[in-house]
Protein backbone atom coordinates (compact mmCIF):
# COMPACT_ATOMS: atom_id res chain seq x y z
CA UNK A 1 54.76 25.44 -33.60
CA UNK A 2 56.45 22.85 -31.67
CA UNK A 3 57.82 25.47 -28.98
CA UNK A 4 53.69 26.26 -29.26
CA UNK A 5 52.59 22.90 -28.48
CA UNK A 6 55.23 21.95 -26.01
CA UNK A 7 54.42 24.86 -23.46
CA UNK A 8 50.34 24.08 -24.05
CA UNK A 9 50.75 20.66 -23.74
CA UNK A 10 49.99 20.38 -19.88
CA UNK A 11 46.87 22.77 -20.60
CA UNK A 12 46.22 20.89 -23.26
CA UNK A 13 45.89 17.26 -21.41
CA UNK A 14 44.23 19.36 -18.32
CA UNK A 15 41.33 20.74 -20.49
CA UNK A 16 41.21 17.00 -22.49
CA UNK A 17 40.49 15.92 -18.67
CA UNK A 18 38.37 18.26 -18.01
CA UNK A 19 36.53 17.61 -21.15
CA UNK A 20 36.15 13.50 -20.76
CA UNK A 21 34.89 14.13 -17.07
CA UNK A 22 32.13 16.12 -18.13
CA UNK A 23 31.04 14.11 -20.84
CA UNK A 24 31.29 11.09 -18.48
CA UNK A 25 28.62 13.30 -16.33
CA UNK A 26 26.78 13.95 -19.48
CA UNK A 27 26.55 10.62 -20.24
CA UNK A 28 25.12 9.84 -16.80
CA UNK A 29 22.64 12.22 -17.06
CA UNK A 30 21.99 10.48 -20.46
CA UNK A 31 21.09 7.59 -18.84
CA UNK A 32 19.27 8.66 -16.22
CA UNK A 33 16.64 10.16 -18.89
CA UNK A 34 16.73 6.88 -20.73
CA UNK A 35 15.00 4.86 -18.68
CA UNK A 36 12.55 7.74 -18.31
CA UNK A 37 9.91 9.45 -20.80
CA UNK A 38 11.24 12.54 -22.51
CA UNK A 39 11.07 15.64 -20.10
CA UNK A 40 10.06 13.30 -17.27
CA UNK A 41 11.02 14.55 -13.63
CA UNK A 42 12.86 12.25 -11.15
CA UNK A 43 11.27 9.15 -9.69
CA UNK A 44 11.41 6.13 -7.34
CA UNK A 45 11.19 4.09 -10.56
CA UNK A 46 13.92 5.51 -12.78
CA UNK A 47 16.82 7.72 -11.56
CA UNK A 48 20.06 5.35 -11.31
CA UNK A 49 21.10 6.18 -7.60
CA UNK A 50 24.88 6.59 -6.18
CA UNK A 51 26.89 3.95 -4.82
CA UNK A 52 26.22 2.04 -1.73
CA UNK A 53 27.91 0.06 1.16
CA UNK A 54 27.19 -3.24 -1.03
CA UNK A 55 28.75 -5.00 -4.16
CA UNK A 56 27.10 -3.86 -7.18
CA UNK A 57 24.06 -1.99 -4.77
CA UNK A 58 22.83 1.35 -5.71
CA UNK A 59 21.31 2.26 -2.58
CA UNK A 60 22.98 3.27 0.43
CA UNK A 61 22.27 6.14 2.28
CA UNK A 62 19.73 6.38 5.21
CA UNK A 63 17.02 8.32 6.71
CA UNK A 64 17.50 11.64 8.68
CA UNK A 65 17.33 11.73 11.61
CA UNK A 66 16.64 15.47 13.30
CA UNK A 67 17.05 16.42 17.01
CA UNK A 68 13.33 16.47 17.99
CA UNK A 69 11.70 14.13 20.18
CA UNK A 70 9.75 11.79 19.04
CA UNK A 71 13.27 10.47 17.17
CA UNK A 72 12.63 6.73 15.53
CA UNK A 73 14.52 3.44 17.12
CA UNK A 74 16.88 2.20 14.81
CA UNK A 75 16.63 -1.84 13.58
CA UNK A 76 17.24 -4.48 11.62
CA UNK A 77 15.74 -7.52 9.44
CA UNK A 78 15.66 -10.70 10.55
CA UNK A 79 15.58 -13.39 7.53
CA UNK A 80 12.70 -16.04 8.14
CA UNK A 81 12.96 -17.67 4.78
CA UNK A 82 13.97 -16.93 1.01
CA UNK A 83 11.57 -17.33 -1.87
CA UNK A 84 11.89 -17.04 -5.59
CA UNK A 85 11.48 -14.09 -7.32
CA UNK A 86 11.18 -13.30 -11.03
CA UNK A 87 14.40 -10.95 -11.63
CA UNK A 88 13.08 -9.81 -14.82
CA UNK A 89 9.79 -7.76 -13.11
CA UNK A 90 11.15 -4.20 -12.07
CA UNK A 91 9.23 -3.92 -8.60
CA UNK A 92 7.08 -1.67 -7.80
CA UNK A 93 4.25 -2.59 -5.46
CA UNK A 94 3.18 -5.50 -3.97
CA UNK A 95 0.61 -7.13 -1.49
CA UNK A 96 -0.45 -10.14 -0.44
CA UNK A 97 -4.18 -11.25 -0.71
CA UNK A 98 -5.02 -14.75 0.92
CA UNK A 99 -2.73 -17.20 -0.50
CA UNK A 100 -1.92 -14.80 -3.35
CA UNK A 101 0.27 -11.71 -3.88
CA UNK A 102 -0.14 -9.05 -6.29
CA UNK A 103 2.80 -7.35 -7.94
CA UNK A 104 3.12 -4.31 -10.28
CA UNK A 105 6.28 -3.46 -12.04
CA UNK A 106 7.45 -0.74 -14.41
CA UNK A 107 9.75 1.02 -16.74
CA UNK A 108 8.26 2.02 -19.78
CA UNK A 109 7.01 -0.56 -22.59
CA UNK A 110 7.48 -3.32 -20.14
CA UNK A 111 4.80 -2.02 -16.82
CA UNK A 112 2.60 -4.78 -15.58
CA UNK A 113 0.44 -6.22 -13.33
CA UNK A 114 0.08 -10.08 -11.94
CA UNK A 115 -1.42 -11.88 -9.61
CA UNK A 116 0.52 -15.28 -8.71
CA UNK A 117 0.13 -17.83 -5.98
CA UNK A 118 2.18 -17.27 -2.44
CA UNK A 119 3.66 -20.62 -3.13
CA UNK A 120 5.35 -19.96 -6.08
CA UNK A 121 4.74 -21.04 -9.74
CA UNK A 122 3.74 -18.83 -12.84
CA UNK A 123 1.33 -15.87 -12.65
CA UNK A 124 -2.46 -16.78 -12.36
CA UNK A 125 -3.22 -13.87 -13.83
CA UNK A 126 -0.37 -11.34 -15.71
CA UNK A 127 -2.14 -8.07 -17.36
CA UNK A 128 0.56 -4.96 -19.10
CA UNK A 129 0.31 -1.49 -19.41
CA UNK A 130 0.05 0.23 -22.53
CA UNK A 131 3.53 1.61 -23.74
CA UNK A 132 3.01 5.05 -22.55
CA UNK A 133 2.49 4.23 -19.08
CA UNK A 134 5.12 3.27 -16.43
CA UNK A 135 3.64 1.45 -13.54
CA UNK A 136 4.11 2.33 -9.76
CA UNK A 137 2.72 1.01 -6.64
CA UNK A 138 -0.87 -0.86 -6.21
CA UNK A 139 -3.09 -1.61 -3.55
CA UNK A 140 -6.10 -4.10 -3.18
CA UNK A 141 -9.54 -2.88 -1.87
CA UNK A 142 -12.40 -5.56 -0.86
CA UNK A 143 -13.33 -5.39 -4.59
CA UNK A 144 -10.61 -2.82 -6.62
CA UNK A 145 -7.25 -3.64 -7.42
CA UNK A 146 -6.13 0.10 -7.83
CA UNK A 147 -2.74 1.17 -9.69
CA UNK A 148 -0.52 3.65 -9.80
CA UNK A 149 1.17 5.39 -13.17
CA UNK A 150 4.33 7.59 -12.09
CA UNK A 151 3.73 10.48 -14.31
CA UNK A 152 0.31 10.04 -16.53
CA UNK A 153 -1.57 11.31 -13.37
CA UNK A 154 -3.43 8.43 -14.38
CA UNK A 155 -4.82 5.77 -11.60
CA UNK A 156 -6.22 2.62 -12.56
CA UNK A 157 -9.39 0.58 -10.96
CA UNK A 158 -9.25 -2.59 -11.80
CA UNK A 159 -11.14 -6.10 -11.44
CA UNK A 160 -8.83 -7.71 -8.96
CA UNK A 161 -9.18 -11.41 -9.98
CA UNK A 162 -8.94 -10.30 -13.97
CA UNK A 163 -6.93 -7.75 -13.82
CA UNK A 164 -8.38 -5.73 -16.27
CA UNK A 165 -9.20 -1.55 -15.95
CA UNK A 166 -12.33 -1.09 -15.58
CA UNK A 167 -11.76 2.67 -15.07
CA UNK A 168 -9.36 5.35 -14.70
CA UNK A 169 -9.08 8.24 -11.79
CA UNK A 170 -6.78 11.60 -12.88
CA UNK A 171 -4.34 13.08 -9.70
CA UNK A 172 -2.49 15.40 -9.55
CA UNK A 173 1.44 14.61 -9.28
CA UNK A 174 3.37 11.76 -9.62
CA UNK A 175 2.04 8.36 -8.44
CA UNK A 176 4.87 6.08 -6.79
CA UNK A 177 3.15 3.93 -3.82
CA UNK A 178 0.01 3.04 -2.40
CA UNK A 179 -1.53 0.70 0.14
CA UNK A 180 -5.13 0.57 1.82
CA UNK A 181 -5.39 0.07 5.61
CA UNK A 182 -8.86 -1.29 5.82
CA UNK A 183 -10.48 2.21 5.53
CA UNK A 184 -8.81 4.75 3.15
CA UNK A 185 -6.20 4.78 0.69
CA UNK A 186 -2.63 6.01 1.31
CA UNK A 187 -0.42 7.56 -1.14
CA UNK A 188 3.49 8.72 -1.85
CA UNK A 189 4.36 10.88 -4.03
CA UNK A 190 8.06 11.08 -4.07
CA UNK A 191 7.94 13.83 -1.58
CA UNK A 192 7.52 14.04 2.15
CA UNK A 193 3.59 13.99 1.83
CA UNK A 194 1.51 11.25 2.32
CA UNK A 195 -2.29 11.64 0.71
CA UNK A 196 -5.09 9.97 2.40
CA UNK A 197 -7.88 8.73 -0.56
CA UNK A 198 -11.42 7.51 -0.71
CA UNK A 199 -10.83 3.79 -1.23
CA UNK A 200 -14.12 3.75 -4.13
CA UNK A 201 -13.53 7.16 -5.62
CA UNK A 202 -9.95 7.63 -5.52
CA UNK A 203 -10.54 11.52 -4.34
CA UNK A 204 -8.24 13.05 -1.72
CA UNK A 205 -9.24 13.25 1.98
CA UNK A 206 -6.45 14.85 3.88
CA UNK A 207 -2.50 14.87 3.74
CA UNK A 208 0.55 14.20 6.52
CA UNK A 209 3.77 15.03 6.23
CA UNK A 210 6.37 12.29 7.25
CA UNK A 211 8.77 13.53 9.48
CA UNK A 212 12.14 11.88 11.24
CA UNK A 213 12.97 13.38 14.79
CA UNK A 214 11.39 16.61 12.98
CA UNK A 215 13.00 16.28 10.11
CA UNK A 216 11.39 16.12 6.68
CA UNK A 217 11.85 12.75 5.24
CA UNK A 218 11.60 12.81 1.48
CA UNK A 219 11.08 10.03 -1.64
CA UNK A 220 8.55 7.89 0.51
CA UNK A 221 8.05 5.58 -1.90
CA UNK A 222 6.35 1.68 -1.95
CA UNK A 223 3.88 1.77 0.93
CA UNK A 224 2.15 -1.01 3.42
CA UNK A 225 -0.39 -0.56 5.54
CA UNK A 226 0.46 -2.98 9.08
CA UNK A 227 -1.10 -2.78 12.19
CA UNK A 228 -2.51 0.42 11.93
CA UNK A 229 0.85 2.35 10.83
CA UNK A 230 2.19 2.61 7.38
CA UNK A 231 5.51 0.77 6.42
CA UNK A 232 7.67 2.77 3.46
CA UNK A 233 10.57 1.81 1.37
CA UNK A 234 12.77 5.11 1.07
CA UNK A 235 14.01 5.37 -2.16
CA UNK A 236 18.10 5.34 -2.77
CA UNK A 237 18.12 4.01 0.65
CA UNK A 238 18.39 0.40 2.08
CA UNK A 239 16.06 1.00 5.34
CA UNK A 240 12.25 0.72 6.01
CA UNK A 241 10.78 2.76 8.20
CA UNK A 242 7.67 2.60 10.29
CA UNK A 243 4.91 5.32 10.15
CA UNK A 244 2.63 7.01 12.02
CA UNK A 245 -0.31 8.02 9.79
CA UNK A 246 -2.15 10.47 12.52
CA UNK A 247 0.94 12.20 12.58
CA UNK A 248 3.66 11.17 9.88
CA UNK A 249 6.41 10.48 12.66
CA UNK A 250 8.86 7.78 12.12
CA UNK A 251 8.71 5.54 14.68
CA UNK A 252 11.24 3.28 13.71
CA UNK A 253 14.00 2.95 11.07
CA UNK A 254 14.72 -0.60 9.77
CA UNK A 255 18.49 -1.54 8.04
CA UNK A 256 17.95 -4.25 5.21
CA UNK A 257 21.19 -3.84 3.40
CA UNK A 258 21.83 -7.44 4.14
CA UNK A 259 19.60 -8.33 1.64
CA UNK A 260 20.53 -9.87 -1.46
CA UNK A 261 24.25 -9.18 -1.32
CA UNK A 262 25.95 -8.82 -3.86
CA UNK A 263 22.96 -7.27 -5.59
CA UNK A 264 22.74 -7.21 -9.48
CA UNK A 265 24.69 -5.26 -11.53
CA UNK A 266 21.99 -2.87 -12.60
CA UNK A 267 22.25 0.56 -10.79
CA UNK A 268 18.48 0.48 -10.68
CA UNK A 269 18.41 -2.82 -8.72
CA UNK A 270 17.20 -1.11 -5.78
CA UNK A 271 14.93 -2.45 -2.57
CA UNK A 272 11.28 -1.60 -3.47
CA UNK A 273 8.58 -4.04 -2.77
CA UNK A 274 6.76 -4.22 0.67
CA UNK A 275 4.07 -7.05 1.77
CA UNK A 276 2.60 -7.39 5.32
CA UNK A 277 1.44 -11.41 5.60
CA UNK A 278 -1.85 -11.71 7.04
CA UNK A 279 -1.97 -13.20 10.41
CA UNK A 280 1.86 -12.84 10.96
CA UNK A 281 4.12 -9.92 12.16
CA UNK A 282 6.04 -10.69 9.38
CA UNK A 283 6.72 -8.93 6.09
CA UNK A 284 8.20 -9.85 2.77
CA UNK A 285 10.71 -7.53 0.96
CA UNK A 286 12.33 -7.47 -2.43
CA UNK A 287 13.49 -5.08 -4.84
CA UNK A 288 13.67 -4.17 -8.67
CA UNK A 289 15.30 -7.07 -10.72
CA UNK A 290 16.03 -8.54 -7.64
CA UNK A 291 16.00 -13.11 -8.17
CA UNK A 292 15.05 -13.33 -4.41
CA UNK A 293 11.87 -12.53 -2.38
CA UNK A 294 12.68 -12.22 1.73
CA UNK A 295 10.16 -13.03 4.32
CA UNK A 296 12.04 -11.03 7.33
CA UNK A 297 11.11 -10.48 11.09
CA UNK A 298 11.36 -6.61 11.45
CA UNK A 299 13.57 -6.05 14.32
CA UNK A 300 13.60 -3.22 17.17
């Protein structure tokens, strides 16, 4: 036995190796589904992403870029001022009304919706979602605050001083952001596609698919409408980019990484969270659990 165990021994440690790593793996996977609903698919609101440039980030990686013309500029943020931020509220969309903004946040049991003043203090107003449902991006109409579920294909119009649903629209997919640009609604859905809505009935008017030099640019997520084009968060990534809703072309690819560095220790601490400020070129960002809200000057 011991001539037995001495010439297995190096197998033996090499398959114990073998064995740890993929439990390791198992155990990511593990926790990728914990934050989610049983059998849920990936989302902009859940999926722990890889390792990044920054201490403790989880973001990272950029936008494609393909070889056709017309290929995006490249930026950067530009830091105006810092504001507080509640690092509690998991970001998922938010927009700024008048001297208000208007933030929904999600993971499951926890999903709400408030409305606080620009200035800073408590929430005027601070509604939640039932258990079940795990909040995504919002968007405020002259008199409908609609939200977004990711996976209940469920959205939500609500009163938007109160708060409250006054009634719920079924789509198809997953829900991640939204934003209104004064005419119709505009939708991600994790994927490439952006879905033009009617702003009162929620049905779906046309599509675009958002492209990067001709490249397919995927996991559009939190959405603002600006100036007539359509500013996106890309999930697992640490840019904005700049769209072109009559066609879906990038036209420009913006680098906040410099953001709130080091970021929290939570892998899901991610940037998410776009609002355009009315009557200024500026924007403010933030992201998920993040203690800081940025207004920034969007560069090149």
């Amino acid at each position: 036995m011991r001539s037995v165990l001495g010439t297995l021994g190096p197998l033996a440690v090499s398959l114990s190796l073998v064995g740890a790593v993929a439990a390791c793996t198992a155990t990511g996977s593990d926790e990728a589904g914990s934050a989610t609903s049983p059998g849920a698919s990936l989302a902009s609101s859940s999926m722990p992403t890889g390792s990044g440039s920054g201490s403790g980030d989880a973001g990272g990686g950029q936008v494609p870029v393909g070889p056709s013309e017309p290929r995006p500029a490249r930026g950067s943020v530009e830091v105006v001022r810092t504001l507080p931020h509640d690092p509690t509220l998991f970001t998922q969309g938010l927009q700024v009304v008048g001297d208000e903004i208007y933030e929904s946040t999600g993971r499951y049991g926890s999903s709400q919706v408030q409305r606080r003043p620009l200035a800073g203090g408590p929430p005027a107003v601070s509604v939640p979602m039932a258990n079940d449902e795990f909040g995504e991006g919002l968007a405020v109409t002259p008199d409908t605050l609609w939200t977004l579920t990711w996976t209940n294909g469920i959205a939500h119009n609500r009163d938007p001083q109160t708060l409250e649903v006054r009634s719920e629209v079924p789509y198809a997919g997953e829900g991640w952001g939204l934003c209104h640009d004064g005419a119709r609604l505009i939708m991600s859905d994790g994927s490439d596609r952006l879905t033009f809505r009617d702003p009162v009935t929620f049905e779906p008017t046309g599509t675009v698919s958002v492209t990067s030099g001709g490249t397919p640019v995927v996991r559009v997520n939190e959405l603002e409408c600006a100036d007539g084009t359509v500013l996106a968060n890309v999930w697992m990534t640490d840019e904005v980019i700049r769209i072109d809703p009559a066609t879906g072309a990038v036209t420009a690819i913006y680098d906040a990484s410099a953001l709130e560095q080091p970021r929290p220790a939570d892998r899901e601490a991610v940037l998410n969270g776009i609002a355009a400020l009315p009557g200024s070129k500026n924007v403010l960002l933030t992201g998920k659990l993040w203690p800081s809200l940025y207004e920034v000057r969007l560069i090149g």
